[in-house]
N, C-alpha and C. Protein backbone atom coordinates (compact mmCIF):
# COMPACT_ATOMS: atom_id res chain seq x y z
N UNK A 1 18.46 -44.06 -9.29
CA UNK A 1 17.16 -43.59 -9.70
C UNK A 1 16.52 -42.87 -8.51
N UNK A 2 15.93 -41.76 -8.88
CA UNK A 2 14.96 -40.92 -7.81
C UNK A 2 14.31 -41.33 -7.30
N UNK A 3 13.93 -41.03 -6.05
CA UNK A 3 12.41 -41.65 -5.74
C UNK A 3 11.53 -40.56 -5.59
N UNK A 4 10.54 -40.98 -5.87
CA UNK A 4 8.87 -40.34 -6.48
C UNK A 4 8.34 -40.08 -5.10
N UNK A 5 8.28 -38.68 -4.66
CA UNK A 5 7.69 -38.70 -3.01
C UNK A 5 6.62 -37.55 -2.70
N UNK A 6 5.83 -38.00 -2.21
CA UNK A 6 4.61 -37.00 -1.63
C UNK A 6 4.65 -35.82 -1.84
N UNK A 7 6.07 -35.89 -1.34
CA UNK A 7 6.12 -34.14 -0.96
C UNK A 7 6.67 -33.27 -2.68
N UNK A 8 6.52 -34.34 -3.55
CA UNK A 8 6.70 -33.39 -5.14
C UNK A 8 5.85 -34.08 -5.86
N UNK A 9 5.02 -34.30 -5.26
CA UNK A 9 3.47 -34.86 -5.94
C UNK A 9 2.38 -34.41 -6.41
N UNK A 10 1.97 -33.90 -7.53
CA UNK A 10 0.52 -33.23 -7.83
C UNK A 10 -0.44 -34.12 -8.02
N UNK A 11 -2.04 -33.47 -7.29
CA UNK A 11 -2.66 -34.54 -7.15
C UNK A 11 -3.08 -35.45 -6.45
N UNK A 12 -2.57 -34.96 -4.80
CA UNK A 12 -3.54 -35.89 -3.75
C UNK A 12 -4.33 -34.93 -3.01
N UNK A 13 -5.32 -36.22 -2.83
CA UNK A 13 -6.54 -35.63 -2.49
C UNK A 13 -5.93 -34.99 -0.77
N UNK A 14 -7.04 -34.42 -0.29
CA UNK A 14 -6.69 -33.73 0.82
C UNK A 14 -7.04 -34.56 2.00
N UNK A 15 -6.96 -34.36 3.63
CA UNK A 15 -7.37 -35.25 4.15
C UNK A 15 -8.08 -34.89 5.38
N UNK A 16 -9.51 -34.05 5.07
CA UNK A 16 -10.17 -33.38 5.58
C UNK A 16 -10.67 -33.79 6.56
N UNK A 17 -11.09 -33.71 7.94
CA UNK A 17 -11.84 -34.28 8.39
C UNK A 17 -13.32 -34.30 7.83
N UNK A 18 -14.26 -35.05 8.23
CA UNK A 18 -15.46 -35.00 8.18
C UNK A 18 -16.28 -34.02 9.36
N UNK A 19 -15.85 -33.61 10.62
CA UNK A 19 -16.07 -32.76 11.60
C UNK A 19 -15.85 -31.74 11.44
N UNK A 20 -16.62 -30.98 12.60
CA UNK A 20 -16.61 -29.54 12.43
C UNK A 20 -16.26 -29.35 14.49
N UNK A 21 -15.14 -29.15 14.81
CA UNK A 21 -15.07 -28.80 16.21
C UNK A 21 -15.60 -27.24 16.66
N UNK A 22 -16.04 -27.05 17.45
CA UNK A 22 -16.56 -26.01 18.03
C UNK A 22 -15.95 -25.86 19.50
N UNK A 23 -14.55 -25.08 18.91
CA UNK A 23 -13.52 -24.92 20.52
C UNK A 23 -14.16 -23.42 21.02
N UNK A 24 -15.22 -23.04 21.08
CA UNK A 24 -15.34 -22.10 21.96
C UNK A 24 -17.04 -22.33 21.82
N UNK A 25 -17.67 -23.38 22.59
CA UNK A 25 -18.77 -23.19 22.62
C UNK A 25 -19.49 -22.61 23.33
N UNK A 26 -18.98 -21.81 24.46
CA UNK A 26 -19.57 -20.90 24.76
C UNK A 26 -18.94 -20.10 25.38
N UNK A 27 -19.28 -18.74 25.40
CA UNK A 27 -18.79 -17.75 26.12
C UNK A 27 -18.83 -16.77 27.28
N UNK A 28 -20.07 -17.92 27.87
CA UNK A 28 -20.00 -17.75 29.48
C UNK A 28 -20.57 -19.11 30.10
N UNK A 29 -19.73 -19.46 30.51
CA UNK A 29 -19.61 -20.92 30.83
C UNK A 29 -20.70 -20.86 32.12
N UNK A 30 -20.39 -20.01 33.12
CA UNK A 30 -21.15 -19.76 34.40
C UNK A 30 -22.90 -19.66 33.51
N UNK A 31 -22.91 -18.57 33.03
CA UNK A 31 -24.70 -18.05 33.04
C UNK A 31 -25.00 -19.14 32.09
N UNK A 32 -24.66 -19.95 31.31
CA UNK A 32 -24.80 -21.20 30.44
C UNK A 32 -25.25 -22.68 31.03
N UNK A 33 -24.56 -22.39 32.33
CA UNK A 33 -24.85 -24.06 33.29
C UNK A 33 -25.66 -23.21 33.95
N UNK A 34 -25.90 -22.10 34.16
CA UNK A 34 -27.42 -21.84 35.46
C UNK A 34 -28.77 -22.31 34.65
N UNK A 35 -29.77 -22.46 35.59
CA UNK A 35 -30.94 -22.62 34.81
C UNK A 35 -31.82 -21.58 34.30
N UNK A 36 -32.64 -21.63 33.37
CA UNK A 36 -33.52 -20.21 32.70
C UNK A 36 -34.45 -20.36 32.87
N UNK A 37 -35.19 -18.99 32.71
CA UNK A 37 -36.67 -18.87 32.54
C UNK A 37 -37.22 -18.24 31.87
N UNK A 38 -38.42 -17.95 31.68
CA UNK A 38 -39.10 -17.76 30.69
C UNK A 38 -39.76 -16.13 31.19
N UNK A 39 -39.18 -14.98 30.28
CA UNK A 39 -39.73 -14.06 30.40
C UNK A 39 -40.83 -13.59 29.73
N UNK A 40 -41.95 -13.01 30.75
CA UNK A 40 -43.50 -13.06 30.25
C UNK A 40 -44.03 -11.57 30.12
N UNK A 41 -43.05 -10.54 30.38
CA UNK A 41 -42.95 -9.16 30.37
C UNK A 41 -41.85 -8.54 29.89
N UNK A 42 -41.93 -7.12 29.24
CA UNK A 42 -40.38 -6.88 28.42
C UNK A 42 -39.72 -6.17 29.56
N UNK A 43 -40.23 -6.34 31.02
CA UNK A 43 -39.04 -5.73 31.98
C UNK A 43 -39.16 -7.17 32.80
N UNK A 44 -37.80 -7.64 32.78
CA UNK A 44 -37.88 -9.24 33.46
C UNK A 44 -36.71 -8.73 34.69
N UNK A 45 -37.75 -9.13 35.75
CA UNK A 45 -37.30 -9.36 37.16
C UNK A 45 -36.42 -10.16 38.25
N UNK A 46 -35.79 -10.39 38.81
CA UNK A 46 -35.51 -11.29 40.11
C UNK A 46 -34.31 -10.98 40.89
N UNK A 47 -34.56 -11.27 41.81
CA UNK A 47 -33.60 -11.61 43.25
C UNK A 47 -31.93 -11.81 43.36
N UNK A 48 -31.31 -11.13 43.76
CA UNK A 48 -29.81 -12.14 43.61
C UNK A 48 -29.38 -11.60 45.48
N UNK A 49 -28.56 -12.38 45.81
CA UNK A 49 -28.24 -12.50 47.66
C UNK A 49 -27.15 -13.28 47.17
N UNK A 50 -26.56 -13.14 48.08
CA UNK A 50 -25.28 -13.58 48.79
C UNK A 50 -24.90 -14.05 49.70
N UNK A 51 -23.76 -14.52 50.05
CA UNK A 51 -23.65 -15.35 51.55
C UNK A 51 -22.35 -13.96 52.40
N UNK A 52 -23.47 -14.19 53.24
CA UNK A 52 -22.47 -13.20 54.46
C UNK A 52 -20.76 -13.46 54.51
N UNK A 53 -20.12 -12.18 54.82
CA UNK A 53 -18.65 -12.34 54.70
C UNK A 53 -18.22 -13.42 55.84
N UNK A 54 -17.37 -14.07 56.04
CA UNK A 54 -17.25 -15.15 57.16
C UNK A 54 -16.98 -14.40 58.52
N UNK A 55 -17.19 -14.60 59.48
CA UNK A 55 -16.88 -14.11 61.00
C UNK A 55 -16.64 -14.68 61.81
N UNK A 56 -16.30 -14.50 62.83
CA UNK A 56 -15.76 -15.13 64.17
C UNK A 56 -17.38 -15.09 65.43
N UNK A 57 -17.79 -16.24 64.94
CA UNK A 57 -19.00 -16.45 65.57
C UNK A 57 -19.23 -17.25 66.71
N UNK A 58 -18.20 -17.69 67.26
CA UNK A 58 -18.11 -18.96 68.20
C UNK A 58 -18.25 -18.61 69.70
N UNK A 59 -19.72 -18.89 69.69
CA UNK A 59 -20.15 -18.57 71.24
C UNK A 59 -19.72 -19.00 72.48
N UNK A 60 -20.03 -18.84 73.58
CA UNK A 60 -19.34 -19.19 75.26
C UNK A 60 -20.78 -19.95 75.34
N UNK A 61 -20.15 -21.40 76.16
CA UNK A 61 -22.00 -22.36 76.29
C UNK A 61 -22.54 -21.43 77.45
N UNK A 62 -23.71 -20.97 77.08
CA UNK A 62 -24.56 -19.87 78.11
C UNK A 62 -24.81 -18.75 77.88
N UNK A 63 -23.92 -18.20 76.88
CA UNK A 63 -24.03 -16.86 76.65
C UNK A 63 -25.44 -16.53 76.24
N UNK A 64 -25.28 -15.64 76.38
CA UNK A 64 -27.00 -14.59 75.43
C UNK A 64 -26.74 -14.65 73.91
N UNK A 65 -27.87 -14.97 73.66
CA UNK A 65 -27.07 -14.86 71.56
C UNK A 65 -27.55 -13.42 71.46
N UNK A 66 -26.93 -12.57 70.30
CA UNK A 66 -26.78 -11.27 69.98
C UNK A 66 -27.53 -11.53 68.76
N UNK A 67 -28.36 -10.89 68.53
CA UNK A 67 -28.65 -10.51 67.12
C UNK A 67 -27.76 -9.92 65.63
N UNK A 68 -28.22 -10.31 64.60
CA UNK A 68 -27.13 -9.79 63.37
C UNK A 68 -27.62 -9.05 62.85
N UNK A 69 -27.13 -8.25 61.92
CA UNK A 69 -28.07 -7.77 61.09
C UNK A 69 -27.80 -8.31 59.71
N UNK A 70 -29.70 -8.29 59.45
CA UNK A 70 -30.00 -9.04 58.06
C UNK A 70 -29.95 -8.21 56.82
N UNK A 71 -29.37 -8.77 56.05
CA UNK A 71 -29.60 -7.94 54.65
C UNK A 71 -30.56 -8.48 53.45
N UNK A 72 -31.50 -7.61 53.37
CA UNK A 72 -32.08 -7.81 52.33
C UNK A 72 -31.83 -8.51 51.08
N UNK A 73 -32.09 -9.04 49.69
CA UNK A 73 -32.42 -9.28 48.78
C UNK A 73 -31.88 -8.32 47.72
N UNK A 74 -31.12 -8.30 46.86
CA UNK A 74 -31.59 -6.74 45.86
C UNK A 74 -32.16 -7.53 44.24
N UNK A 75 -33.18 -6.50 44.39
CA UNK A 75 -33.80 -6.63 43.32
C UNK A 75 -32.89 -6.27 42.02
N UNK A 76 -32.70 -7.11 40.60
CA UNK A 76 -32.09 -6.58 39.41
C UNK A 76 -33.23 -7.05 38.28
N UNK A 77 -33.19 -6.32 37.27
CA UNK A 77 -34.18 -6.29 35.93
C UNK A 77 -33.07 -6.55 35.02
N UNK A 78 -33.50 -6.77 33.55
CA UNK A 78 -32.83 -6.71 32.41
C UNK A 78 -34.34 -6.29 31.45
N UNK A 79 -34.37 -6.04 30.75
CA UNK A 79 -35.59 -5.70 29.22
C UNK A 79 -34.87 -6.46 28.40
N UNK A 80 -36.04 -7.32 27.95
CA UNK A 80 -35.87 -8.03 26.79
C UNK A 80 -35.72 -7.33 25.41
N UNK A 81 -35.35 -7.80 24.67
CA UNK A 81 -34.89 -7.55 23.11
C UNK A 81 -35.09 -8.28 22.20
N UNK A 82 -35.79 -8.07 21.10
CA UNK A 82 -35.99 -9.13 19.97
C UNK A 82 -34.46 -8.72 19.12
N UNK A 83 -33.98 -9.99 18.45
CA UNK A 83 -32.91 -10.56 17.88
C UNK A 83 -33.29 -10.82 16.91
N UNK A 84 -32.22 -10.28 15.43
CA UNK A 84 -32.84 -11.69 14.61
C UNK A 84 -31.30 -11.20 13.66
N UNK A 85 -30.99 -12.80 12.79
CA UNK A 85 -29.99 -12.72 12.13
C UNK A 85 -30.68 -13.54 11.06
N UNK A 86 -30.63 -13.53 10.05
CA UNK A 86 -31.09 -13.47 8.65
C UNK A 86 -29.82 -14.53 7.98
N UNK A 87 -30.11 -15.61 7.07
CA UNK A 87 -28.72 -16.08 5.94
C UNK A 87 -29.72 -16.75 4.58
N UNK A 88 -28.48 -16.36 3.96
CA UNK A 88 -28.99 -16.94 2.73
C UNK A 88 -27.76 -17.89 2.12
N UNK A 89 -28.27 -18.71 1.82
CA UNK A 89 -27.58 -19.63 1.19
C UNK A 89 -28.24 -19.87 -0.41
N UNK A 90 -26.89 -20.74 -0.88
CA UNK A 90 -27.24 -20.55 -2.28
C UNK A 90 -27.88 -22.25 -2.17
N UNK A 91 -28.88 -22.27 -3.47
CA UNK A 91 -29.23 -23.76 -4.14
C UNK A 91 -27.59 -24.38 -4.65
N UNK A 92 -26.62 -24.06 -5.20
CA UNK A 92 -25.46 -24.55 -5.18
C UNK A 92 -24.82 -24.88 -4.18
N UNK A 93 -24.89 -24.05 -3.35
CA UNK A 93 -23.87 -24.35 -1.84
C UNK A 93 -24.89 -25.47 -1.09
N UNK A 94 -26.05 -25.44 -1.25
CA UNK A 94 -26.97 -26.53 -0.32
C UNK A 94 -26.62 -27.76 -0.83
N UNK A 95 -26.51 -27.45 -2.36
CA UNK A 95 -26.37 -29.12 -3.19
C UNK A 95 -25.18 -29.94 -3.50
N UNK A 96 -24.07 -28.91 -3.09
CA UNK A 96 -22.68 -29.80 -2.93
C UNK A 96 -22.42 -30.54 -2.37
N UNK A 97 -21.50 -31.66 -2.83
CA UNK A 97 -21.08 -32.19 -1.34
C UNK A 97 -19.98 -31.31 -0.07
N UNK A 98 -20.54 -31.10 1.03
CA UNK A 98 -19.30 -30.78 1.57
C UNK A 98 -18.53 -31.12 3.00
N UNK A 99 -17.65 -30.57 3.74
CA UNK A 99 -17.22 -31.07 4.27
C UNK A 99 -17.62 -31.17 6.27
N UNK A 100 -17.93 -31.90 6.94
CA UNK A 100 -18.27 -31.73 8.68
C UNK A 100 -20.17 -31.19 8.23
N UNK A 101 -20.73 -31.47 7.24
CA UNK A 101 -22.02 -31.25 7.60
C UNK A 101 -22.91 -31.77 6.10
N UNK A 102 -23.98 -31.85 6.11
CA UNK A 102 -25.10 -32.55 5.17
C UNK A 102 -25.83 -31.16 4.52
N UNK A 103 -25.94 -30.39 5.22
CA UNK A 103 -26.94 -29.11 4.79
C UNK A 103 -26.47 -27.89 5.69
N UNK A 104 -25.71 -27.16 4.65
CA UNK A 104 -25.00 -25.88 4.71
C UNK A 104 -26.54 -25.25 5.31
N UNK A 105 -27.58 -25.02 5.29
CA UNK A 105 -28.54 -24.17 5.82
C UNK A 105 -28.82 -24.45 7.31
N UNK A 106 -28.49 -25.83 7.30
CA UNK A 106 -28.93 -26.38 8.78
C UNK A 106 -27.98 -26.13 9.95
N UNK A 107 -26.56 -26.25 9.14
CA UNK A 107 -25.34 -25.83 9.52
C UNK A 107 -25.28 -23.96 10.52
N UNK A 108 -25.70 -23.72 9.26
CA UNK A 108 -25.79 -22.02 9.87
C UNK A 108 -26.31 -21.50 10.49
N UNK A 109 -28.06 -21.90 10.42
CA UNK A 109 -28.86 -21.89 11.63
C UNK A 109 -28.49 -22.02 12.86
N UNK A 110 -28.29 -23.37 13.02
CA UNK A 110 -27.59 -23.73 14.08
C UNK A 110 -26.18 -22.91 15.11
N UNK A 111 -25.74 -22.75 13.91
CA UNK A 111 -24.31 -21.61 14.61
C UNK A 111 -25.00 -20.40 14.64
N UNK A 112 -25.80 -19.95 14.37
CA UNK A 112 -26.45 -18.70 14.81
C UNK A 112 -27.14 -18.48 16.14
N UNK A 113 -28.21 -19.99 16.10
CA UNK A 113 -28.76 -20.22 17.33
C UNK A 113 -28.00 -20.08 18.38
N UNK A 114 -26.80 -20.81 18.60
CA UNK A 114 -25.64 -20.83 19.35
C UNK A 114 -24.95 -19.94 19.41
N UNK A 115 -24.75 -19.05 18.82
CA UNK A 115 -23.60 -17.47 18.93
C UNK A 115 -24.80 -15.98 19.12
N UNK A 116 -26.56 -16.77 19.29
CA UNK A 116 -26.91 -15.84 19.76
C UNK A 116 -27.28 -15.69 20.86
């Protein structure tokens, strides 16, 4: 007698997770961990410097110290931009059950907030 096996089975359910992974949450890892601020003009300002190339600085005890030369600061801008992304969801798609989330609207928002 045959045996009856999964793999020629109609009729099982699937085995979805309940999650939703987000393998690329962001796409600049660097400007993402710096800290922000709050721009209060549509031409936003500030500072960026650097650390001097390394040199051979190691004085004789007595010598005269020499002066270096300093480098300035350089100033960079960006202009702000208003954004906006728009969704619509259906009263059907909100009221299903479905799968890694409770509210398909809240869902999307959210991934928008985040991919903008």
């Amino acid at each position: 007698m045959a045996t009856y096996q999964t793999f020629t089975a109609i009729g099982q359910r699937e085995d979805l997770s309940d999650v939703i992974y987000n393998i690329s949450p962001t796409e600049t890892p660097f400007m993402s961990s710096v800290g922000k601020t709050k721009a209060t003009a549509v031409l936003h300002e500030w500072q960026i410097d650097s650390l001097a190339a390394a040199a051979t600085n190691a004085a004789v005890e007595g010598a005269a110290a020499s002066d270096i030369t300093v480098t300035p600061t350089t100033r960079v801008n960006n202009r702000t931009q208003i954004s906006e992304k728009t969704i619509k969801i259906s009263g059907t798609m909100e009221a299903i059950n479905k799968a890694g989330r409770k509210s398909e609207k809240a869902y999307q928002l959210n991934f928008y907030r985040l991919a903008a």
